[in-house]
C-alpha atoms as a PDB file:
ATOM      1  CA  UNK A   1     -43.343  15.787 -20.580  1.00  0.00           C
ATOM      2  CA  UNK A   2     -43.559  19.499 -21.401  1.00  0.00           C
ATOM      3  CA  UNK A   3     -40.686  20.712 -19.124  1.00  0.00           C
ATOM      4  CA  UNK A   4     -37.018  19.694 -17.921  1.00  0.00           C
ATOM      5  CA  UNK A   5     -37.873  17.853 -14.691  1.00  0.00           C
ATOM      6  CA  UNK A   6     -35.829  19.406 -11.398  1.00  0.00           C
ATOM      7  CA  UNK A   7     -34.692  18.244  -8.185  1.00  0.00           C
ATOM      8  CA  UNK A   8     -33.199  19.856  -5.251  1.00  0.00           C
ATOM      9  CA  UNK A   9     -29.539  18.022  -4.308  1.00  0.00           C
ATOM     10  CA  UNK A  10     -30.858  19.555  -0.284  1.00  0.00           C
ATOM     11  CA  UNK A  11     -33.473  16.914  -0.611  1.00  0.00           C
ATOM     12  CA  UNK A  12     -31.316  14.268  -0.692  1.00  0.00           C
ATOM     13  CA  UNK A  13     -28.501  15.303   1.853  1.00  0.00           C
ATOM     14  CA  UNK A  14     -31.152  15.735   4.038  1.00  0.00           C
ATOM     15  CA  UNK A  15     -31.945  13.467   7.123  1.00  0.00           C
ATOM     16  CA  UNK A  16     -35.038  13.333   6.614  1.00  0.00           C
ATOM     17  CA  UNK A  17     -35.707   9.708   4.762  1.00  0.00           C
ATOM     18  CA  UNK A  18     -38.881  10.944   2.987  1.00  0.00           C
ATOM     19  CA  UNK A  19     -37.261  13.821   1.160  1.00  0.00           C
ATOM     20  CA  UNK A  20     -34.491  11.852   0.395  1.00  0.00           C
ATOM     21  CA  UNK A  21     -36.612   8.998  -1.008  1.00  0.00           C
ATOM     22  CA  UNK A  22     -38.478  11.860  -3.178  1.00  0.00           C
ATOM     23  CA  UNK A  23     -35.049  13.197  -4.459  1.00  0.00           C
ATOM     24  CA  UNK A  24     -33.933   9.525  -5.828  1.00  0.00           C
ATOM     25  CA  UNK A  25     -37.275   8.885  -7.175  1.00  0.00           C
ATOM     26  CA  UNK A  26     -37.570  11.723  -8.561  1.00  0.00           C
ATOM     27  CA  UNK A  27     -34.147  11.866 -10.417  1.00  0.00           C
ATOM     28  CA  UNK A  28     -34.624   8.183 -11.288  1.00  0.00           C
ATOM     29  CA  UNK A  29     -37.546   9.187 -13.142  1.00  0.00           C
ATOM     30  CA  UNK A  30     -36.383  12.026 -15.452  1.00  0.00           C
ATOM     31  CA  UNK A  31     -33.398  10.107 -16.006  1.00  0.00           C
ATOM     32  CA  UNK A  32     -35.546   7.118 -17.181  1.00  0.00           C
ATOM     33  CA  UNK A  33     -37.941   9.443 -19.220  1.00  0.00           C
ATOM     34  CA  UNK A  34     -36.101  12.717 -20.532  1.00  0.00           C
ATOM     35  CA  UNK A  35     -32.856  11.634 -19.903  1.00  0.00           C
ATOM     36  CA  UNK A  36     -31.680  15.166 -18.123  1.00  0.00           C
ATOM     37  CA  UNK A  37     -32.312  17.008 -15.118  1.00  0.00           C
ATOM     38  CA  UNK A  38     -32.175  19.917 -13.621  1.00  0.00           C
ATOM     39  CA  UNK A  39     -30.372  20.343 -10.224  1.00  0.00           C
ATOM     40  CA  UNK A  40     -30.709  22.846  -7.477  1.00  0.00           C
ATOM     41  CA  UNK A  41     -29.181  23.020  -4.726  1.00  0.00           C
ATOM     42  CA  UNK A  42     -25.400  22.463  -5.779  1.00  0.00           C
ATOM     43  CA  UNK A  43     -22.621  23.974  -4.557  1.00  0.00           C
ATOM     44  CA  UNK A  44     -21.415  25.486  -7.558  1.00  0.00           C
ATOM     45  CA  UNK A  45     -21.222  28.996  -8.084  1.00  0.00           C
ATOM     46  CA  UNK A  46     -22.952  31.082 -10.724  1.00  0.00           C
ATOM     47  CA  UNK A  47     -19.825  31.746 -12.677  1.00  0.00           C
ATOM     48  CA  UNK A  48     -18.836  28.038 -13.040  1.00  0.00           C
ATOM     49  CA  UNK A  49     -22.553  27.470 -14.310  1.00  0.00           C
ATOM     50  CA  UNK A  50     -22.728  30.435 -16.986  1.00  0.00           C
ATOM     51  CA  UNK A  51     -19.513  28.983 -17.991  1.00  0.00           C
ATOM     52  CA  UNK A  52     -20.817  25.223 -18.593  1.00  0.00           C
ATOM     53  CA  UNK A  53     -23.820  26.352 -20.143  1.00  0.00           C
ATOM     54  CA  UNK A  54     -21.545  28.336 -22.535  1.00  0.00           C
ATOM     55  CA  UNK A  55     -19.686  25.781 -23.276  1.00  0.00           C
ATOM     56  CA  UNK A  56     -22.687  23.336 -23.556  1.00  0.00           C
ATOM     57  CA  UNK A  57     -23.905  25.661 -26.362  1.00  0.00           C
ATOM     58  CA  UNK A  58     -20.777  25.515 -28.031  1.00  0.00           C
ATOM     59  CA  UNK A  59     -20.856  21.381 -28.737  1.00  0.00           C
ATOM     60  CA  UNK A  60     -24.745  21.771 -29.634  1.00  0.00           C
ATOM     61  CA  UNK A  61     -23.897  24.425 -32.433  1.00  0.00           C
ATOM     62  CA  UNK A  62     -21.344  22.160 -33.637  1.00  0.00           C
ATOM     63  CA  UNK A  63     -21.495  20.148 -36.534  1.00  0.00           C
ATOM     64  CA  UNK A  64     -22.582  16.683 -36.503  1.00  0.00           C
ATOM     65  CA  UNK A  65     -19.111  14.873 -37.960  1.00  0.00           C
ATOM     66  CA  UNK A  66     -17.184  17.235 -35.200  1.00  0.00           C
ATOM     67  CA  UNK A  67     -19.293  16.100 -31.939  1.00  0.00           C
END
């Protein structure tokens, strides 16, 4: 797998069955094989994400014995 796999969280509050059995096999697999995905469709708002991805780099920059 070359790229972070991404689902879209509309899929699966949808009422349509099909898109929301896509949405939980599709997070079932990059969970099983990456470990990570990306979601769209949340109801978060661009700050709070700029600010968890800042923080995110943060603990990846930090030493091992510290994490």
């Amino acid at each position: 797998m070359n790229k972070i796999p991404s689902v879209n969280l509309a899929d699966f509050l949808s009422d349509d069955a099909e898109r929301k059995q896509k949405f939980i096999n599709e997070i079932g697999d990059a969970y099983e094989n990456i470990g990570f995905v990306a979601l769209k469709g949340h109801f978060l708002d661009d700050q709070l994400v700029d600010n968890l991805y800042a923080e995110i780099k943060k603990f990846f920059f930090l030493i091992y014995l510290l994490k």
